[in-house]
Structure formats: structure tokens, C-alpha cells
Protein backbone atom coordinates (compact mmCIF):
# COMPACT_ATOMS: atom_id res chain seq x y z
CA UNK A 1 -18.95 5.60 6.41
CA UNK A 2 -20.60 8.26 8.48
CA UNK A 3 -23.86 10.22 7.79
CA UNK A 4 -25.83 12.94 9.74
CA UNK A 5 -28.16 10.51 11.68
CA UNK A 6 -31.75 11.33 10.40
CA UNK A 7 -33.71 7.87 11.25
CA UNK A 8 -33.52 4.41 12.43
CA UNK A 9 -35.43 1.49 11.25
CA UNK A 10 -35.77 -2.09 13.13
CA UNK A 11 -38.39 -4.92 13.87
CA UNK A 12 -37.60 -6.38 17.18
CA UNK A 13 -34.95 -5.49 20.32
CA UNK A 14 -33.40 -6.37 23.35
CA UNK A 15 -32.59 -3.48 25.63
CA UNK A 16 -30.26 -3.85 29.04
CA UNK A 17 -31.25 -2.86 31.97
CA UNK A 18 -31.34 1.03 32.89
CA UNK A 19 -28.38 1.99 34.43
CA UNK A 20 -26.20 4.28 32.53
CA UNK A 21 -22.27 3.11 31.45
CA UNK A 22 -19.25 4.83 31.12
CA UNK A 23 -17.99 5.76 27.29
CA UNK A 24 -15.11 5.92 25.75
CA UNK A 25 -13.84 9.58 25.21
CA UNK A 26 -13.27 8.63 21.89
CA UNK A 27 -17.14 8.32 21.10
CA UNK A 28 -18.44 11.02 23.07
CA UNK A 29 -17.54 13.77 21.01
CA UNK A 30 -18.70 12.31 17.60
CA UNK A 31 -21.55 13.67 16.02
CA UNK A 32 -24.98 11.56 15.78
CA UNK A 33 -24.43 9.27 13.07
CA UNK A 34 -25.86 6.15 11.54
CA UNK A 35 -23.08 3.71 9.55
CA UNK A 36 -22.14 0.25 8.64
CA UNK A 37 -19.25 0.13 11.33
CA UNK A 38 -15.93 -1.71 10.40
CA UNK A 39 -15.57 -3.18 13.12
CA UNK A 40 -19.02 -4.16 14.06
CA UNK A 41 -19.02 -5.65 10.83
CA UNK A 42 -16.41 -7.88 10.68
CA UNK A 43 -18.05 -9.35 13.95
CA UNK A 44 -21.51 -9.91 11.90
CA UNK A 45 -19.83 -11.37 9.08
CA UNK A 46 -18.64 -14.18 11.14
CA UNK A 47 -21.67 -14.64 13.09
CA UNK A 48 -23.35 -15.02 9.18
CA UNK A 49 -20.66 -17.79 8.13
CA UNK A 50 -21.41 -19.24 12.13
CA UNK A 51 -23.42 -22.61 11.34
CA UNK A 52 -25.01 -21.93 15.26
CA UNK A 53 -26.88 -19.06 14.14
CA UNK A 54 -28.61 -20.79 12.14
CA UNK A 55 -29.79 -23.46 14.46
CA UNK A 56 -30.65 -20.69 17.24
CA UNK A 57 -32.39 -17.31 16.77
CA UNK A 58 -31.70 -16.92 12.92
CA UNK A 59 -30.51 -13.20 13.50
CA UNK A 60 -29.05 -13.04 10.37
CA UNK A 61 -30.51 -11.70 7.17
CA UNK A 62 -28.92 -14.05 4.17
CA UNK A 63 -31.64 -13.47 1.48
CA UNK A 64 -29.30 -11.13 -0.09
CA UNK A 65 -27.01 -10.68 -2.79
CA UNK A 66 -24.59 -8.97 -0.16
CA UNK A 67 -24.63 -12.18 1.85
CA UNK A 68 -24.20 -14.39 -1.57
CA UNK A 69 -20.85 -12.03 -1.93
CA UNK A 70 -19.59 -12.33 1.30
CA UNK A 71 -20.18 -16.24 1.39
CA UNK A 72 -18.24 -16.35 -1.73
CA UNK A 73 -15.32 -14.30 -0.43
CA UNK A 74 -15.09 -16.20 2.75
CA UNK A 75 -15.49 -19.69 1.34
CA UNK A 76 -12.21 -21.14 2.29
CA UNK A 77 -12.31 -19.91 6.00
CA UNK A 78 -15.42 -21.86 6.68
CA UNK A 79 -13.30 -23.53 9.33
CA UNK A 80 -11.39 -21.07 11.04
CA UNK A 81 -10.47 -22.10 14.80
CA UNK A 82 -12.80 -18.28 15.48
CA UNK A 83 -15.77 -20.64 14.78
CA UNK A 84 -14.84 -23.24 17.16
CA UNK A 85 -14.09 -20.88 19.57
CA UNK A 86 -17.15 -18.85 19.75
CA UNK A 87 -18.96 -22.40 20.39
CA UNK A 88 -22.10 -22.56 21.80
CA UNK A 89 -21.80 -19.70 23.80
CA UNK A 90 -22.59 -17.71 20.53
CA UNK A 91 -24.51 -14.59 20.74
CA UNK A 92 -25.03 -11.71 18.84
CA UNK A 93 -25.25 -8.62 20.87
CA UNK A 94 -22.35 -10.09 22.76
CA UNK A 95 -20.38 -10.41 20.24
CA UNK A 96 -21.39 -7.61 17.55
CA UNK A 97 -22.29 -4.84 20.56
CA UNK A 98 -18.65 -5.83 22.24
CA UNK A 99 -16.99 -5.16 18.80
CA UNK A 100 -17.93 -1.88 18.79
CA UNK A 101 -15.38 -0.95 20.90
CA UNK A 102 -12.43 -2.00 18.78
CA UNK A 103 -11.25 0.09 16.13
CA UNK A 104 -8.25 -1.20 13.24
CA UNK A 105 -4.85 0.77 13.45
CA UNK A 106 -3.26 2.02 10.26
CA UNK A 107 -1.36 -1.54 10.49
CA UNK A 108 -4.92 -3.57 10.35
CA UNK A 109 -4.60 -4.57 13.93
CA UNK A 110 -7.36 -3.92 16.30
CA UNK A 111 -7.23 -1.97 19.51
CA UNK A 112 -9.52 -1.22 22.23
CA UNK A 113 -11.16 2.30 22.29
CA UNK A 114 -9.74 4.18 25.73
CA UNK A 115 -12.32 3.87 28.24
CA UNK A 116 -14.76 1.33 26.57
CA UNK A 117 -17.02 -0.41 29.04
CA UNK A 118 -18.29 -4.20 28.25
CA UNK A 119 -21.73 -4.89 27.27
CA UNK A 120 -24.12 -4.82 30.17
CA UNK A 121 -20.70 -4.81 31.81
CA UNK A 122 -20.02 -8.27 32.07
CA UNK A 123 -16.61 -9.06 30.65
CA UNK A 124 -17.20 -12.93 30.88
CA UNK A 125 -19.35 -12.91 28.02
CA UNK A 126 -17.76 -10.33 25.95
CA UNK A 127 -17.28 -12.36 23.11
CA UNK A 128 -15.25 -10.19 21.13
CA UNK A 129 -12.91 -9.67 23.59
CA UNK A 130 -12.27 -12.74 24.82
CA UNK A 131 -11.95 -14.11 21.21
CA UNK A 132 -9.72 -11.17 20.11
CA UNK A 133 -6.51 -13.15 19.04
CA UNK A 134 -8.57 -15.89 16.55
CA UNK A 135 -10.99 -12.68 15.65
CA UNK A 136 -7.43 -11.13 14.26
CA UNK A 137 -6.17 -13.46 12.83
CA UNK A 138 -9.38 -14.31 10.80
CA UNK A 139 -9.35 -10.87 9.80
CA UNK A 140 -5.98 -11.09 8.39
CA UNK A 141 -5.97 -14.32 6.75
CA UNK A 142 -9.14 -13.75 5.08
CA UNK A 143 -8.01 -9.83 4.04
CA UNK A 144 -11.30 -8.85 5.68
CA UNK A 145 -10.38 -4.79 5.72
CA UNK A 146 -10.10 -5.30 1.59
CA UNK A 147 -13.60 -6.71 1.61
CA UNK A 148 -14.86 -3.81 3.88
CA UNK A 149 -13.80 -1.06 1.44
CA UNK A 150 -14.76 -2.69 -1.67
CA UNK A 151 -18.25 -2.39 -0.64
CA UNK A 152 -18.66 1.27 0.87
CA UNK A 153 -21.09 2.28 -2.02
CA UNK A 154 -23.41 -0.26 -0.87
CA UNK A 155 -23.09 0.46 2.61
CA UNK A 156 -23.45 4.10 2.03
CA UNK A 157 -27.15 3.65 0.00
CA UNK A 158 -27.60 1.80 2.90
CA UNK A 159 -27.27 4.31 5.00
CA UNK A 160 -28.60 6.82 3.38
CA UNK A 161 -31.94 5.44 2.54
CA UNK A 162 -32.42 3.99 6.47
CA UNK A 163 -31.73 7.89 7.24
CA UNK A 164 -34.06 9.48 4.87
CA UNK A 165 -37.03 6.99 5.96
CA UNK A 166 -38.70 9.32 8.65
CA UNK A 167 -38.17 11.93 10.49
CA UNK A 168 -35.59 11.15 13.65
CA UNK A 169 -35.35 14.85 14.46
CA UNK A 170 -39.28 15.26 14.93
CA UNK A 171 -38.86 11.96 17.25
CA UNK A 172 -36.47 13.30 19.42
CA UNK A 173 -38.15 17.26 19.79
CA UNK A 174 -41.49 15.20 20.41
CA UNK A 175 -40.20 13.12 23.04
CA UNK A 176 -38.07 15.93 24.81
CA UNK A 177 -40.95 17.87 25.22
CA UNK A 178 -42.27 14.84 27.09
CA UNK A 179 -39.63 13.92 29.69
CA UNK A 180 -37.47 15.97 31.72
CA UNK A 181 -34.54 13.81 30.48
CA UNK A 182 -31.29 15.56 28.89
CA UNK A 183 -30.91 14.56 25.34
CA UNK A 184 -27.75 12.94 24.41
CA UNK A 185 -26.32 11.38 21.27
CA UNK A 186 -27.41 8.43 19.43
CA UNK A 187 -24.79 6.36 17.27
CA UNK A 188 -26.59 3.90 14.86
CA UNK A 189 -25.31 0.74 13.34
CA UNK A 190 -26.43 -1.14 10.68
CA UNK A 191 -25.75 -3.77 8.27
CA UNK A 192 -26.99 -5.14 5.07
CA UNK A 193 -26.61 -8.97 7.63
CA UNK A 194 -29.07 -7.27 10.15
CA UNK A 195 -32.39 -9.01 10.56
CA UNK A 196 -35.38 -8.31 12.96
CA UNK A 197 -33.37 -8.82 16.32
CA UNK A 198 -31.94 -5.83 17.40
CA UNK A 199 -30.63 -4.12 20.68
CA UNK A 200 -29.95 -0.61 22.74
CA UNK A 201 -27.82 0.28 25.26
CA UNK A 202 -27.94 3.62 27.31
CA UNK A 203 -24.58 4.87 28.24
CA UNK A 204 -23.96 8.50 30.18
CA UNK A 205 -22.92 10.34 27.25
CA UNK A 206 -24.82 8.36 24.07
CA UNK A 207 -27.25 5.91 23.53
CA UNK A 208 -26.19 2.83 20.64
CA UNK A 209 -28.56 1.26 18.68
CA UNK A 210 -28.40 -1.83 16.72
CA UNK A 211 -30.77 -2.02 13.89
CA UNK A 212 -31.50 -3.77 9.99
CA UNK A 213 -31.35 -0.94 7.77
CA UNK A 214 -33.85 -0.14 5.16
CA UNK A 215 -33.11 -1.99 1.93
CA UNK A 216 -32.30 0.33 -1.27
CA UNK A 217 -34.01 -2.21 -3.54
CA UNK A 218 -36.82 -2.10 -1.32
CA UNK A 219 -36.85 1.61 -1.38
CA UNK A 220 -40.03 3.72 -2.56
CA UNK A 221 -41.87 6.88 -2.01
CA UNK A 222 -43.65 6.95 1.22
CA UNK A 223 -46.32 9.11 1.91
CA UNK A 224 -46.94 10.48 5.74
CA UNK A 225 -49.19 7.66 6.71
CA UNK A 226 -46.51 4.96 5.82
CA UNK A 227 -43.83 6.99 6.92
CA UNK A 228 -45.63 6.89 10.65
CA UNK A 229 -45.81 3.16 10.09
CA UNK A 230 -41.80 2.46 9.85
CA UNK A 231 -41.77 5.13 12.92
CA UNK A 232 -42.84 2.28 15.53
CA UNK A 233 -39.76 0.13 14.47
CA UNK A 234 -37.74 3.47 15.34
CA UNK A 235 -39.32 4.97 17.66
CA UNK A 236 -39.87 2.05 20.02
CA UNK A 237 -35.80 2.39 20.17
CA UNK A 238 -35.12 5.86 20.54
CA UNK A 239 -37.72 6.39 23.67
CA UNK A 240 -35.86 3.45 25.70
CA UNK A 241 -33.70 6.53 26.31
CA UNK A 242 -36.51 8.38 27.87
CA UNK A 243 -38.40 5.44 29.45
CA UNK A 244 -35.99 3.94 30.72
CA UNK A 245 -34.78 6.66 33.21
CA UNK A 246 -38.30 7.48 34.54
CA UNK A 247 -38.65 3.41 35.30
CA UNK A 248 -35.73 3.06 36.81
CA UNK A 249 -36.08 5.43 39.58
CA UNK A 250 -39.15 3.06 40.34
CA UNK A 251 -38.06 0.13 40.53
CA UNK A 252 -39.48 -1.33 43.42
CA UNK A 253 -42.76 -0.50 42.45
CA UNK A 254 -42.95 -1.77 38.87
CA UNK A 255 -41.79 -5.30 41.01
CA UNK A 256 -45.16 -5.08 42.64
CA UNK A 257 -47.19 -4.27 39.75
CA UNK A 258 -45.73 -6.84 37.43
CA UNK A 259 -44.89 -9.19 40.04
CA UNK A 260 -46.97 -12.21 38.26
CA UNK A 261 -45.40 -13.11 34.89
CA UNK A 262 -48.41 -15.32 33.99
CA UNK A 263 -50.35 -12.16 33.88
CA UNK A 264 -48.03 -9.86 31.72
CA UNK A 265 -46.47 -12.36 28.93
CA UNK A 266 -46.08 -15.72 27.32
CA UNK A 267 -42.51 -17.71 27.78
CA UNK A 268 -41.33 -16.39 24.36
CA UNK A 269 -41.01 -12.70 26.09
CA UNK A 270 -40.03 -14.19 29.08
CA UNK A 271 -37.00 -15.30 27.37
CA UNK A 272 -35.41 -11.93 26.54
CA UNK A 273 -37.52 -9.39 29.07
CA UNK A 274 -37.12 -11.33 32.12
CA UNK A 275 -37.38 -8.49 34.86
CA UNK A 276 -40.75 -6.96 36.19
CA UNK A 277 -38.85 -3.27 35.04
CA UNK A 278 -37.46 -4.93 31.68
CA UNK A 279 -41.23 -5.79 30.80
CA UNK A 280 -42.70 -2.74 31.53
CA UNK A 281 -40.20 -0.22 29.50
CA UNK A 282 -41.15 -2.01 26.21
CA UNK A 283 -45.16 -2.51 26.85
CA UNK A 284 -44.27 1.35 27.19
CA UNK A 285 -41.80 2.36 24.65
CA UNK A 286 -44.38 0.78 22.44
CA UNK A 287 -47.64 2.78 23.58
CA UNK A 288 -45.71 6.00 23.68
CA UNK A 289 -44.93 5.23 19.82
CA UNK A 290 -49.05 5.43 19.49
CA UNK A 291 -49.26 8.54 21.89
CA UNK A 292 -46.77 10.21 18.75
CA UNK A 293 -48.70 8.86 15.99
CA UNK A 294 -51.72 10.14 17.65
CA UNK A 295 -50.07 13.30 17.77
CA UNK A 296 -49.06 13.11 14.15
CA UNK A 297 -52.15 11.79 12.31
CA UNK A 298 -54.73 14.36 14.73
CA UNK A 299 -58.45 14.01 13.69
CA UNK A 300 -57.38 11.02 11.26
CA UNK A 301 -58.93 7.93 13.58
CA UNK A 302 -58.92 5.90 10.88
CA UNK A 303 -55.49 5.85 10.03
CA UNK A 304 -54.58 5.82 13.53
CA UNK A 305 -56.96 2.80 14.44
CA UNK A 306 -55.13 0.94 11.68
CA UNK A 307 -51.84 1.60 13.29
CA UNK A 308 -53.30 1.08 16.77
CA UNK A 309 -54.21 -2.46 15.45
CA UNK A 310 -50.97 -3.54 13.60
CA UNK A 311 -48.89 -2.53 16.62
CA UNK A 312 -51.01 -4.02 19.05
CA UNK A 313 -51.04 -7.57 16.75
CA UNK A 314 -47.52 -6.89 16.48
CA UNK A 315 -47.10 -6.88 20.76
CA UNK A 316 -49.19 -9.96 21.84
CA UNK A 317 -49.30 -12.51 18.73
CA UNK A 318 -45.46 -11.45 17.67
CA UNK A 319 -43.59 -10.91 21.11
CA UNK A 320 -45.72 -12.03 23.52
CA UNK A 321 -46.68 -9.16 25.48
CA UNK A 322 -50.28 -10.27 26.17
CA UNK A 323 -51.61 -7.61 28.39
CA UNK A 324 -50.90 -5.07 25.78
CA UNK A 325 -53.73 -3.84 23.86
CA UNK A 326 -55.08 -3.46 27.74
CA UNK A 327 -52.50 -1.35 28.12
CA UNK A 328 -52.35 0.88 25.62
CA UNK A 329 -55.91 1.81 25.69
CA UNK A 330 -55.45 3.15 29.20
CA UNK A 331 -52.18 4.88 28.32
CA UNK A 332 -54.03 6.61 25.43
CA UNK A 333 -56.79 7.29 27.73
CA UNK A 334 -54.77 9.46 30.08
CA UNK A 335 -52.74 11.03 27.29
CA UNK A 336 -56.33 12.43 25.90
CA UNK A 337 -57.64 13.14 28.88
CA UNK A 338 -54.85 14.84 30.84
CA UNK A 339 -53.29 17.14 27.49
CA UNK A 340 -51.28 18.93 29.94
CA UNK A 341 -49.69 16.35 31.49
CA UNK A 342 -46.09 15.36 30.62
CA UNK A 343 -45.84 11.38 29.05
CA UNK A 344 -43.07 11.01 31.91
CA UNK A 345 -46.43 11.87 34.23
CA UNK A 346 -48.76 9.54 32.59
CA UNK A 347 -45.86 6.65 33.25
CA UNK A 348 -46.19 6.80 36.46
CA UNK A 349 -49.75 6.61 36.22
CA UNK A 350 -49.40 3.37 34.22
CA UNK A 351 -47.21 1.86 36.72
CA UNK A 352 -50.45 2.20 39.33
CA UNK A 353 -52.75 1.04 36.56
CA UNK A 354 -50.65 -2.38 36.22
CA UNK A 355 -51.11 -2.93 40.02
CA UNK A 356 -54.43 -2.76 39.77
CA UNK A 357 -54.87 -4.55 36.66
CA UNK A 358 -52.83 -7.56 38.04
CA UNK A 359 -54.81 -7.54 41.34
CA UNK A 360 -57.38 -8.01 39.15
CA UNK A 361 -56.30 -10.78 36.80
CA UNK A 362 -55.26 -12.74 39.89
């Protein structure tokens, strides 16, 4: 199920590091889309009827009816040699990011897309692939493709009300006027079994995004204000592939100036951003999300300071990144005070800012 891709919508992500991978041909000509991917899908499904999940990052959303549905479908495969398999070396973006590779054939038997590149490129740990054989033949025994279609009306409202949440385009004209970085694709997928963990990767010729979708019981009228609001879970994704880029030409640098972990988070971010470079893209994807809604909301500092608050909360008591609020301030600072610099200029800035801040922490 495909749709023009108009927005995103996620909590929480893990994004690789910032060199760009090879594509498959096959995905660089799509248009930008959002959808509940088959394939993707099927890998999710049995990563929700995986018993580890449960006892490790709890990535799956299974207060739903969707989830009741799909537990009843697949209650006599609970054992399934795929689950043994998979083991303890379980995990998500490993195996649901590898699967989207894989397309099914007209025969129901999946094949890898020409060209596809593993995850982060490590084929070791691409758990799709190296499970491929018990991943089949789960799929077959359990008629998985016949569960898929039955439910394309509910992944389609899915779709369509993550899509009409906010406006992607104004994102992506907003941040291009920002960064001299060439604007390329962005392929979405979701799923009803999405919860708050969610992940990017850049590639040469599109950037993927994994991301819970907005609810269509949850659904309601939102005016501008809370419309900007569900923008930071989107646009904190979307500007890794502007970021990202800029950092990584710096490198050696951003090593210096967030040399001292200590200083820059708490051992819950340390477990997912564990680079100097990895921490500073998101303490910056985030304040360029507040440079927008600045933008946006104008003379309306109430509204903003309310945002500015929630996202900051959101930073150091939710992910760890203590040194935020700090950090945002500054990066505001310069954005107001320098209107005709470029964002991608004001980066740069921030990475001198964070050697001096650290100096003077330590």
C-alpha cells in the first residue's frame, strides 16, 4: 500500500553512522512514499510473537486490537524453529530494517532486491538474511501473505492519517533552504506493531525511516500549534539527512568537543549514541526542530516556550542527553542573532561552542 509521502510521526530513534550506502536500483526510482511494507511486516510480526522482546527494549506496540488479531492468527506457530533461531541475538532494526530488502515473488517466495546493501553494512548481524530459510518457511506455514492482504484497509487509514498529520513538504523546503545538501527521497515504513523506538538510515539515493504511525482511533483535528508539536517526532528524523552530512565532514573535531561522555549524557544514551559524532547529530537534529518551530510560531513566545520546554524535558529526563537545554539555548541564540546565516553555518558554530562548554564542565 503506497501513498504520496506527506509526514512522518515517531517518539524515539536510532540513526547509523553518516556515511552514505549503496541502493538497490529497484528503490531508487520509486516515488516518496510512506506504507505498511509486506515484507517489513512479516519481520515485525514475528518480533511481536518473539517472547525476547518482551524481556528487552519492549519495541513493540501490543495494546491493540491489530496485535489481539494477529496473536490470534498466529497462535499455533508460537513455536516455530524462526523463534529459536533468532535467539538472543534478537534485534529489531536488524531484523525489520534488513527485511526491507526482500520482496515476495508471484510464487510467495522471497528474493533479495538487486543491489541491496546490509544494514550499517554488516552482514553478520543481518538477521533477516541469515534467518531467511526458517523466515520462509514461517511465512508459508502460517499463510502469512493471506493475513497481509486481509488487512490493507487498516493499513491504508494508517497511512493515510500518519501522512495528513503535518506538513512534510514545508519540512523539507525549510530545511533545504538551510543546508547546501541535495534533497533525495525518503521511503517511510510503518506499522500498526511500531512503538516509540525507531531508526534512519541515509543511503546515496534515499533516506528510510522507521517510524509508529499515527493511530486512526486516536485521530482528531489539530490546530497549528499541535500540529508543530507532532513535528519534533518528525522532524528530528527527516534533518538526520541534513545534519548528518555537515557532521560528518567534521569528524575529528566533534571527537574533541565531546570527547568526555560524563559531560554530554547519562549511560541510558550511551547505550544507543555511543560515538562523540553519533551524540552530537541528535542534541542537533533536535534543536534545529526548535529553530523551525521558531520559524513557524514567529512573535508567539508563549507557544514556543511551551514547546521549548516539552522538548527539552523530553532530551535530558527521557533520553538522557543532559547537556541539552544548554545547548539549545545557544543554538537559538545564534539562529536569532545571525538571520542570515545558513543552520549548516550555525552547526559549525555549535561544534566550537561544545569545546568550550566541555573545557568548562571539566
Amino acid at each position: 500500500m503506497k501513498y504520496a509521502l506527506i509526514a512522518l510521526l515517531f517518539l524515539f530513534h536510532w540513526t547509523n553512522p553518516n556515511d552514505f550506502q549503496p541502493l538497490s536500483e529497484e528503490y531508487c526510482f520509486e516515488e516518496q512514499v510512506i506504507e505498511v511494507n509486506e515484507t517489513v511486516e512479516l519481520a515485525l510480526i514475528i518480533a511481536a510473537l518473539s517472547e525476547l522482546d518482551r524481556s528487552t527494549n519492549n519495541s513493540i506496540n501490543r495494546d491493540t486490537d491489530y496485535y489481539a488479531e494477529l496473536e490470534e492468527y498466529f497462535k499455533d506457530f508460537r513455536n516455530h524453529p524462526v523463534f529459536e533461531r533468532l535467539g538472543s541475538e534478537f534485534n529489531l532494526p536488524r531484523l525489520a530494517g534488513n527485511a526491507a530488502n526482500y520482496r515476495f515473488d508471484e510464487e510467495g517466495k522471497l528474493y533479495l532486491l538487486k543491489g541491496s546493501q546490509d544494514l550499517w553494512k554488516d552482514s553478520a548481524k543481518n538477521y533477516f538474511a541469515n534467518n531467511l530459510n526458517e523466515i520462509q518457511d514461517f511465512a508459508d506455514k502460517t499463510e502469512y501473505q493471506k493475513f497481509y492482504r486481509s488487512k490493507q484497509d487498516l493499513y491504508a487509514s494508517y497511512v493515510q492519517n500518519t501522512a495528513e498529520a503535518v506538513d512534510e513538504r514545508d519540512m523539507l523546503d525549510w530545511l533545504s533552504a538551510q543546508f547546501d545538501i541535495e534533497v533525495r527521497p525518503v521511503k517511510v515504513f510503518i506499522s500498526p506493531l511500531m512503538s516509540g523506538f525507531h531508526w534512519t538510515t541515509l543511503y546515496s539515493k534515499q533516506q528510510r525511516i522507521w517510524i509508529n504511525p499515527l493511530d486512526p482511533s486516536k485521530m482528531k483535528d489539530l490546530n497549528e500549534f499541535e500540529k508543530l508539536r507532532y513535528a519534533r517526532v518528525i522532524f528530528t528524523e527527516l534533518d538526520h539527512g541534513y545534519v548528518n552530512p555537515v557532521s560528518s565532514k567534521h569528524v575529528k573535531q566533534i571527537e574533541v568537543a565531546m570527547s568526555d561522555p560524563e559531560i554530554w549524557g547519562n549511560t541510558r544514551d550511551a547505550e544507543y549514541y555511543f560515538s562523540p559524532e553519533l551524540k552530537f547529530n541528535e542534541y542537533m537534529t533536535w534543536s534545529v526542530y526548535l529553530l523551525y518551530v521558531k520559524d513557524k510560531l514567529r512573535d508567539r513566545q508563549e507557544e514556543f516556550n511551551r514547546i521549548f520546554q516539552e522538548t527539552s524535558q523530553s532530551m535530558t529526563r527521557g533520553r538522557g542527553f543532559i547537556r541539552f537545554e544548554a545547548f539549545a539555548e545557544k543554538t537559538l541564540e545564534l539562529y536569532i542573532s545571525k538571520p542570515s546565516k545558513k543552520v549548516q553555518e550555525i552547526q559549525m558554530e555549535m561544534i566550537l561552542w561544545c569545546t568550550e562548554y566541555q573545557a568548562s564542565k571539566e
